[in-house]
PDB file of N, CA and C in Angstrom:
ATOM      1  N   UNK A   1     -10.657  14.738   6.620  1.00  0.00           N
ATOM      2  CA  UNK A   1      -9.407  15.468   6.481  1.00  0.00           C
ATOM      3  C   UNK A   1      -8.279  14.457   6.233  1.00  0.00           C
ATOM      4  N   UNK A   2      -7.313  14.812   4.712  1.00  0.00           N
ATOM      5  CA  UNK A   2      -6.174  13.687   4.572  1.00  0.00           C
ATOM      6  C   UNK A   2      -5.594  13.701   5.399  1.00  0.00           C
ATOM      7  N   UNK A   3      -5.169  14.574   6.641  1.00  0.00           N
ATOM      8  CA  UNK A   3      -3.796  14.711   7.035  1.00  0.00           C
ATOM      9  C   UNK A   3      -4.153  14.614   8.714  1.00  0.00           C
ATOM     10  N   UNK A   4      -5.399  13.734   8.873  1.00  0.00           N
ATOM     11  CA  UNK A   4      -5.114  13.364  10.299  1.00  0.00           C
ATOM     12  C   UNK A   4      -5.397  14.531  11.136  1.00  0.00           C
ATOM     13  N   UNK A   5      -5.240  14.978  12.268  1.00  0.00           N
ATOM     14  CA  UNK A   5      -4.661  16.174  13.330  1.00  0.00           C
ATOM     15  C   UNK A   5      -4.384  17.153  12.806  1.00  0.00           C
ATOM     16  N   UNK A   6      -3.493  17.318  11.520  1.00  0.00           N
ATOM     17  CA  UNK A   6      -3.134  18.711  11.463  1.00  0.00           C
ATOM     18  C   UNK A   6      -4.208  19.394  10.877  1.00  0.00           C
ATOM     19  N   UNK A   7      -4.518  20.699  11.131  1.00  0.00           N
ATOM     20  CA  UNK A   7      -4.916  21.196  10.786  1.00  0.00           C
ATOM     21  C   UNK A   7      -4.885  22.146   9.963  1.00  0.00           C
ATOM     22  N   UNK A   8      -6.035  23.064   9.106  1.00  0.00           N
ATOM     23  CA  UNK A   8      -5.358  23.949   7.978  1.00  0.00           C
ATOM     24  C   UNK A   8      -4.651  25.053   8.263  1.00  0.00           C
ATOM     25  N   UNK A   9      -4.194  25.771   9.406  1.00  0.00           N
ATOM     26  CA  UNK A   9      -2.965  26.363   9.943  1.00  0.00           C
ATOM     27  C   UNK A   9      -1.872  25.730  10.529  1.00  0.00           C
ATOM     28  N   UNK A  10      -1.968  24.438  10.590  1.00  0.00           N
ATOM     29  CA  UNK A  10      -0.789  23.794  10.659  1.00  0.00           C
ATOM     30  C   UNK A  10      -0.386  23.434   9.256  1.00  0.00           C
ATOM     31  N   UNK A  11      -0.951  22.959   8.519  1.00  0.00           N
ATOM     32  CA  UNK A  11      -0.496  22.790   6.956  1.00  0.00           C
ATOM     33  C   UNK A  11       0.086  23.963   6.667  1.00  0.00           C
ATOM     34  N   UNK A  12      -0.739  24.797   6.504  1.00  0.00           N
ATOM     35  CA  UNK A  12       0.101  26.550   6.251  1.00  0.00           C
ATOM     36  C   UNK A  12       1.425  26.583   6.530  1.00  0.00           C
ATOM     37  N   UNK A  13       1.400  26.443   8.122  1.00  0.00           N
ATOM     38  CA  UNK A  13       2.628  26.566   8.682  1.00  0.00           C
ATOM     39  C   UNK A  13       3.801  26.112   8.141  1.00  0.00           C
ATOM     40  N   UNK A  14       3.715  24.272   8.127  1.00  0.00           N
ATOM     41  CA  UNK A  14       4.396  23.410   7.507  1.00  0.00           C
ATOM     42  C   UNK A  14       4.529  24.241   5.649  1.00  0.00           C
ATOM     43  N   UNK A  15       4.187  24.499   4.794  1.00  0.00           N
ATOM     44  CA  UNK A  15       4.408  25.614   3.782  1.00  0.00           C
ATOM     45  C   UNK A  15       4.921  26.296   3.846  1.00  0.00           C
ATOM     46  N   UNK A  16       4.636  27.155   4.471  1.00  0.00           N
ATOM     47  CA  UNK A  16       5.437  28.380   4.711  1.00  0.00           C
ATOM     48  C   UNK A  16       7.142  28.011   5.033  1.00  0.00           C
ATOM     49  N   UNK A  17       7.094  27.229   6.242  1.00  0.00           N
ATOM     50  CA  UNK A  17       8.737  26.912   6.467  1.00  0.00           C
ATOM     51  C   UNK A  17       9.506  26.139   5.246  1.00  0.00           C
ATOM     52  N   UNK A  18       8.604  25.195   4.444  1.00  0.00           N
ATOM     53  CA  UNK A  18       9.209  24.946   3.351  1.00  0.00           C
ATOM     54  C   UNK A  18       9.647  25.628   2.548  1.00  0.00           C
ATOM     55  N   UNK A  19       8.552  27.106   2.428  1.00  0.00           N
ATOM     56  CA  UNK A  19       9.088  27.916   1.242  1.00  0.00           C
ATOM     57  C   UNK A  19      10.182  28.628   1.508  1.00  0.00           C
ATOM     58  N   UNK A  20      10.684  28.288   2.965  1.00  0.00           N
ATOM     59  CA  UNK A  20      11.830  29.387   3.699  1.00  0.00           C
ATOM     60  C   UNK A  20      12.761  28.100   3.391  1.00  0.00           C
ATOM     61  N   UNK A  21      12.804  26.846   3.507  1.00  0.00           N
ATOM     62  CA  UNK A  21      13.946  25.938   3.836  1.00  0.00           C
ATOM     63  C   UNK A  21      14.551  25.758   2.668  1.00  0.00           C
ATOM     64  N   UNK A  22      13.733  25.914   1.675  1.00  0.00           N
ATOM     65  CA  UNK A  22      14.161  25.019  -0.121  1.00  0.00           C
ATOM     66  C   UNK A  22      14.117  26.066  -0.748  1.00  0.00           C
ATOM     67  N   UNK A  23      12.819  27.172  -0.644  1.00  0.00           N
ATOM     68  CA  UNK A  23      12.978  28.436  -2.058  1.00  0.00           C
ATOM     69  C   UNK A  23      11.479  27.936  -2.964  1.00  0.00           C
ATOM     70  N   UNK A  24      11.592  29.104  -3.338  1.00  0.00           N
ATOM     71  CA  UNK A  24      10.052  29.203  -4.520  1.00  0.00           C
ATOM     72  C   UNK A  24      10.266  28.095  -5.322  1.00  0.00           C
ATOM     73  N   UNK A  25      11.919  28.013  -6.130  1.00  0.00           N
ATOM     74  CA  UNK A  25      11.895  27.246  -7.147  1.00  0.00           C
ATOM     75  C   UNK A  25      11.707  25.828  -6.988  1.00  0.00           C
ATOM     76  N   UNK A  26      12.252  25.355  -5.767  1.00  0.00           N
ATOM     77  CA  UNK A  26      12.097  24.334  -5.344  1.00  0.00           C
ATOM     78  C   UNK A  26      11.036  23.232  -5.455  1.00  0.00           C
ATOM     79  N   UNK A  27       9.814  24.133  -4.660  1.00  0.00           N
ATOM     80  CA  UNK A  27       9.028  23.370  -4.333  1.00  0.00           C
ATOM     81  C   UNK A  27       7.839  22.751  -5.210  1.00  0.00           C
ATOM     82  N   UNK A  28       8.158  22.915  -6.239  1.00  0.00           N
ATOM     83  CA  UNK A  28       7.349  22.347  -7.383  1.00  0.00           C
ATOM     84  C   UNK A  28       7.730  20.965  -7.305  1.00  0.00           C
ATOM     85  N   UNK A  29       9.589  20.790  -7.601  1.00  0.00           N
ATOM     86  CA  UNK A  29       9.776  19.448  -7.704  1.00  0.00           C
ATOM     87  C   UNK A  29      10.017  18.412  -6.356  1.00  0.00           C
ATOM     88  N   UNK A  30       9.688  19.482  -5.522  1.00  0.00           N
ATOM     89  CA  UNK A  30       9.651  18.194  -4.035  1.00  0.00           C
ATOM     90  C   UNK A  30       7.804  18.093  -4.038  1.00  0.00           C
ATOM     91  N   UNK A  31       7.339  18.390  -4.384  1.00  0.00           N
ATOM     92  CA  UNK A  31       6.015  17.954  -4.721  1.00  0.00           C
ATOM     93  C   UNK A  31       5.230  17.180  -5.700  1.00  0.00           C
ATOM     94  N   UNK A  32       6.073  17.089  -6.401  1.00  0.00           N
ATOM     95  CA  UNK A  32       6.070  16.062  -7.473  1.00  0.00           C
ATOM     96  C   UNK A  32       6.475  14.766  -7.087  1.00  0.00           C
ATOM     97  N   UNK A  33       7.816  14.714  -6.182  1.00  0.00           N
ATOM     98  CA  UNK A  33       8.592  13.865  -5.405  1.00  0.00           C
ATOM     99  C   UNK A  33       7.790  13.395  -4.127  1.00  0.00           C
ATOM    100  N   UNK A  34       6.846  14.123  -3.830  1.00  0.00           N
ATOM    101  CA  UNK A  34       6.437  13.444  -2.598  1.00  0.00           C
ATOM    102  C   UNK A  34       4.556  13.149  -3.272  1.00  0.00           C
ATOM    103  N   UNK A  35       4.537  13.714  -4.631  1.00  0.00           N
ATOM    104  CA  UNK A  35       3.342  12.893  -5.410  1.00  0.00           C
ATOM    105  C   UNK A  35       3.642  11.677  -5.552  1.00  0.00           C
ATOM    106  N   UNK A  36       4.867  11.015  -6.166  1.00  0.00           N
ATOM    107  CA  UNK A  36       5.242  10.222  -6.905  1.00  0.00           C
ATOM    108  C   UNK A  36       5.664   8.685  -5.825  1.00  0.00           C
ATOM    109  N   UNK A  37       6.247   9.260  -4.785  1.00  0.00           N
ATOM    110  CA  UNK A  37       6.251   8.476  -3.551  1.00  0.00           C
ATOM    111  C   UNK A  37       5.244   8.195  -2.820  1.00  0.00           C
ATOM    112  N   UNK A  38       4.469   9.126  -2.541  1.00  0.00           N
ATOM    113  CA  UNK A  38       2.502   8.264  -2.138  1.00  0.00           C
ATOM    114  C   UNK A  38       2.485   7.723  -2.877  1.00  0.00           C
ATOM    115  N   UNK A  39       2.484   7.670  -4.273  1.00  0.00           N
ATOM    116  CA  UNK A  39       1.824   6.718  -5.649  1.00  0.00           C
ATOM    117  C   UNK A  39       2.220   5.505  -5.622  1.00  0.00           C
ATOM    118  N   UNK A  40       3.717   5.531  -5.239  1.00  0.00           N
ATOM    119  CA  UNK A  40       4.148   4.145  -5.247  1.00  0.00           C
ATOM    120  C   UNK A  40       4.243   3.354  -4.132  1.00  0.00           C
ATOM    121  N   UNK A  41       3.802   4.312  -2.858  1.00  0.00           N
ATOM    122  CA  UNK A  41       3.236   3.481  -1.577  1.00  0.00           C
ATOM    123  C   UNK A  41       1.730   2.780  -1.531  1.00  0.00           C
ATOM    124  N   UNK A  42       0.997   3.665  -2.179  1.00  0.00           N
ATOM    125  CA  UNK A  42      -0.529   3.077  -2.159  1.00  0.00           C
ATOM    126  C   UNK A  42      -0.293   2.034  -3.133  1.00  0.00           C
ATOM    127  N   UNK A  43       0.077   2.012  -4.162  1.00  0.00           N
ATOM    128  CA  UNK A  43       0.343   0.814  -5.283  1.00  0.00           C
ATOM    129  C   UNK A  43       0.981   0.122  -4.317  1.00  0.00           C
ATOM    130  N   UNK A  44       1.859   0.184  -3.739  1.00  0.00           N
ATOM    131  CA  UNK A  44       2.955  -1.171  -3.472  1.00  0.00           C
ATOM    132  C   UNK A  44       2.019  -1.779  -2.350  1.00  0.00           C
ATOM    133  N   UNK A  45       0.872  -0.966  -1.143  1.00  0.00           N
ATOM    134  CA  UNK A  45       0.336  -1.277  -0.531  1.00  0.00           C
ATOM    135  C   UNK A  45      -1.181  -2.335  -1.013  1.00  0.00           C
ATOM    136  N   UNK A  46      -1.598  -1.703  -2.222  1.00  0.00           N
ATOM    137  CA  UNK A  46      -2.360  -2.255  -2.716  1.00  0.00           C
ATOM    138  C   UNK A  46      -2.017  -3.635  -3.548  1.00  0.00           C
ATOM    139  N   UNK A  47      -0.730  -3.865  -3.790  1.00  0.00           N
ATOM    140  CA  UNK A  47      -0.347  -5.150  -4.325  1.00  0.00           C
ATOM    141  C   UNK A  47      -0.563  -5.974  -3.456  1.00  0.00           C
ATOM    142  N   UNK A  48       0.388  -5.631  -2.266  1.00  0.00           N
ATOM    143  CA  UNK A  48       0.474  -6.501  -0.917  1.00  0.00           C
ATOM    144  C   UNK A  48      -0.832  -6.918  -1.035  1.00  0.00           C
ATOM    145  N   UNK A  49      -1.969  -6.365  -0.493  1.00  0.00           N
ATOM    146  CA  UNK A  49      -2.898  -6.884   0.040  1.00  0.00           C
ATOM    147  C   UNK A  49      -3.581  -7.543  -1.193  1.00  0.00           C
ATOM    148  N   UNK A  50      -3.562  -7.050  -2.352  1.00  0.00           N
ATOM    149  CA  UNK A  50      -4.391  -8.290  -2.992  1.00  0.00           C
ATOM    150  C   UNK A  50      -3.413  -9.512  -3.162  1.00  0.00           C
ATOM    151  N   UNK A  51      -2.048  -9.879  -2.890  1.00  0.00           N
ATOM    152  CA  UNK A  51      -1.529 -10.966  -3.336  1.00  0.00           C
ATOM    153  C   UNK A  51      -2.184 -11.492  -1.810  1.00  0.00           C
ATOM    154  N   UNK A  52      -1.920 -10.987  -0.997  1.00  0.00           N
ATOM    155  CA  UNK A  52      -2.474 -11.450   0.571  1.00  0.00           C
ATOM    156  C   UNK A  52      -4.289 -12.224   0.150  1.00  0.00           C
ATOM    157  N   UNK A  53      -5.164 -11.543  -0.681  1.00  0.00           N
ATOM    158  CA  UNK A  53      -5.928 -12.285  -1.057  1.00  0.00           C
ATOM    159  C   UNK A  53      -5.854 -13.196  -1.831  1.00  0.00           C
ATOM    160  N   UNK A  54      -5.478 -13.293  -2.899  1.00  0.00           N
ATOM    161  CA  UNK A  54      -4.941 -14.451  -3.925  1.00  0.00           C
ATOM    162  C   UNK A  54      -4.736 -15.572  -3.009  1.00  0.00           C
ATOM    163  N   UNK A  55      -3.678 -15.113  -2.603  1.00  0.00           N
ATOM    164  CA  UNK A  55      -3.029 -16.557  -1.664  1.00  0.00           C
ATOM    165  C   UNK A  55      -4.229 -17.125  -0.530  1.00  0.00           C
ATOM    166  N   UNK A  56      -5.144 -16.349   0.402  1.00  0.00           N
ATOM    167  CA  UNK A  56      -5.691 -17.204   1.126  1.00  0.00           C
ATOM    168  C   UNK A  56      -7.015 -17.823  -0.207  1.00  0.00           C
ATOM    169  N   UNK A  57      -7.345 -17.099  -1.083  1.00  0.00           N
ATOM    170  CA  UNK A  57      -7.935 -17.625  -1.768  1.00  0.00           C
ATOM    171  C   UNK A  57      -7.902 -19.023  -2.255  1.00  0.00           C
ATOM    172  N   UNK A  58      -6.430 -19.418  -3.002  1.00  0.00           N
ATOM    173  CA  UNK A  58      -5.789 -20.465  -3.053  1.00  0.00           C
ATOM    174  C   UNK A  58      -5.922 -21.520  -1.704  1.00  0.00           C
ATOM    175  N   UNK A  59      -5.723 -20.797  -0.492  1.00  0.00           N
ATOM    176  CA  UNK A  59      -5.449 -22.515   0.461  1.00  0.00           C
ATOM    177  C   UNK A  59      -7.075 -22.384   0.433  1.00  0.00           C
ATOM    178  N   UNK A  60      -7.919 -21.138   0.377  1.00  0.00           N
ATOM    179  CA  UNK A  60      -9.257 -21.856   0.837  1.00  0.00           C
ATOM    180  C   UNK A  60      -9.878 -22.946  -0.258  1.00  0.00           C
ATOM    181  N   UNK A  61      -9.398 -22.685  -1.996  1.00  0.00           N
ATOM    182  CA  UNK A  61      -9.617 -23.946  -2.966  1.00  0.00           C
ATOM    183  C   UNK A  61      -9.311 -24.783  -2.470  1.00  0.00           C
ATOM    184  N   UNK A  62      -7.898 -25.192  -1.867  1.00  0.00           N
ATOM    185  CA  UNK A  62      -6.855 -26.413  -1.854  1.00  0.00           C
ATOM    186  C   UNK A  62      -7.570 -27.733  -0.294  1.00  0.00           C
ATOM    187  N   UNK A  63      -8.057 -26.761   0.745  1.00  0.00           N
ATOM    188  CA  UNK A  63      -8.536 -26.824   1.707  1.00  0.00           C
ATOM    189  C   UNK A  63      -9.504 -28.384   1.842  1.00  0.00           C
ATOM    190  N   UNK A  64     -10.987 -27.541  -0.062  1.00  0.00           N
ATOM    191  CA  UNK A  64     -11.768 -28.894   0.580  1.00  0.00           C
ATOM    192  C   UNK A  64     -11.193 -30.360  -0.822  1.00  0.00           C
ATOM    193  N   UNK A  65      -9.913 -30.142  -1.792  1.00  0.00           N
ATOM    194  CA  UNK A  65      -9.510 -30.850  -1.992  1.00  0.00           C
ATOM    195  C   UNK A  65      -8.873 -32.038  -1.119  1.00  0.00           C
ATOM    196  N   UNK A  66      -7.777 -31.210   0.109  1.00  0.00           N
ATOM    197  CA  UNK A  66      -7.367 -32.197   0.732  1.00  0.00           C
ATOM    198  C   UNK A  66      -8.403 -32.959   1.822  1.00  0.00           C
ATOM    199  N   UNK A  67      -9.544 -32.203   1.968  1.00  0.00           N
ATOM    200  CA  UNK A  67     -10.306 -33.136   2.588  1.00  0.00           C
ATOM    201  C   UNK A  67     -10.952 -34.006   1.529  1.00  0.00           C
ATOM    202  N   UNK A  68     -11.354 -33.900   0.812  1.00  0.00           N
ATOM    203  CA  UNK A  68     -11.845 -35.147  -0.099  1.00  0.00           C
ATOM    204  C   UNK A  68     -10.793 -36.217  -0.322  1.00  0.00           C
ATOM    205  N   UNK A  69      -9.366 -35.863  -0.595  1.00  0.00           N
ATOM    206  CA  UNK A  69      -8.547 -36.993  -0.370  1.00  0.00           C
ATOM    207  C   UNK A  69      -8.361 -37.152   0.920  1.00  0.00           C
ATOM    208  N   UNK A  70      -8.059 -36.938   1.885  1.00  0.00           N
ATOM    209  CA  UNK A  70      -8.253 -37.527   2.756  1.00  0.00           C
ATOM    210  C   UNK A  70      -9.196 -38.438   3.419  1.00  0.00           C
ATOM    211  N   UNK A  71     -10.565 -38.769   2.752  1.00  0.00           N
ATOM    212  CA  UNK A  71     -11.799 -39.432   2.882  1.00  0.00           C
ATOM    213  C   UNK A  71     -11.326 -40.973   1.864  1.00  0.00           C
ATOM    214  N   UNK A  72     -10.585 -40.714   1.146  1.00  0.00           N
ATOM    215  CA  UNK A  72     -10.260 -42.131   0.263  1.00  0.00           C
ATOM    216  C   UNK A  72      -9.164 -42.691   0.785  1.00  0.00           C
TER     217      UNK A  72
END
């Protein structure tokens, strides 16, 4: 289940009061808006962590360089 705890009458629920807070017309484009904002959280999350790999990648190359200079 995406949503953790809630469940599918709590989702409902959460719907329903939306369709009372904003209106029919509304809620197309706050759903688009809250498509578009996951999208650019999982992307921005997924950058993070691969630059987070890159980089230890890098000291683990750099690692047995400085031990070989350090042996001369």
């Amino acid at each position: 289940m995406p949503f953790g705890n809630i469940g599918v009458g709590g989702l409902i629920l959460i719907l329903v009061i939306a369709l009372i807070i904003f209106g029919p017309s509304k809620l197309p484009e706050l759903g688009r808006a809250f498509g578009r904002t996951l999208s650019e959280f999982k992307n921005g999350t997924r950058e993070l962590l691969n630059g987070d790999k890159e980089e230890e990648k890098k000291n683990e190359d750099s690692k047995p360089q400085v031990a070989a200079a350090d042996k001369h």
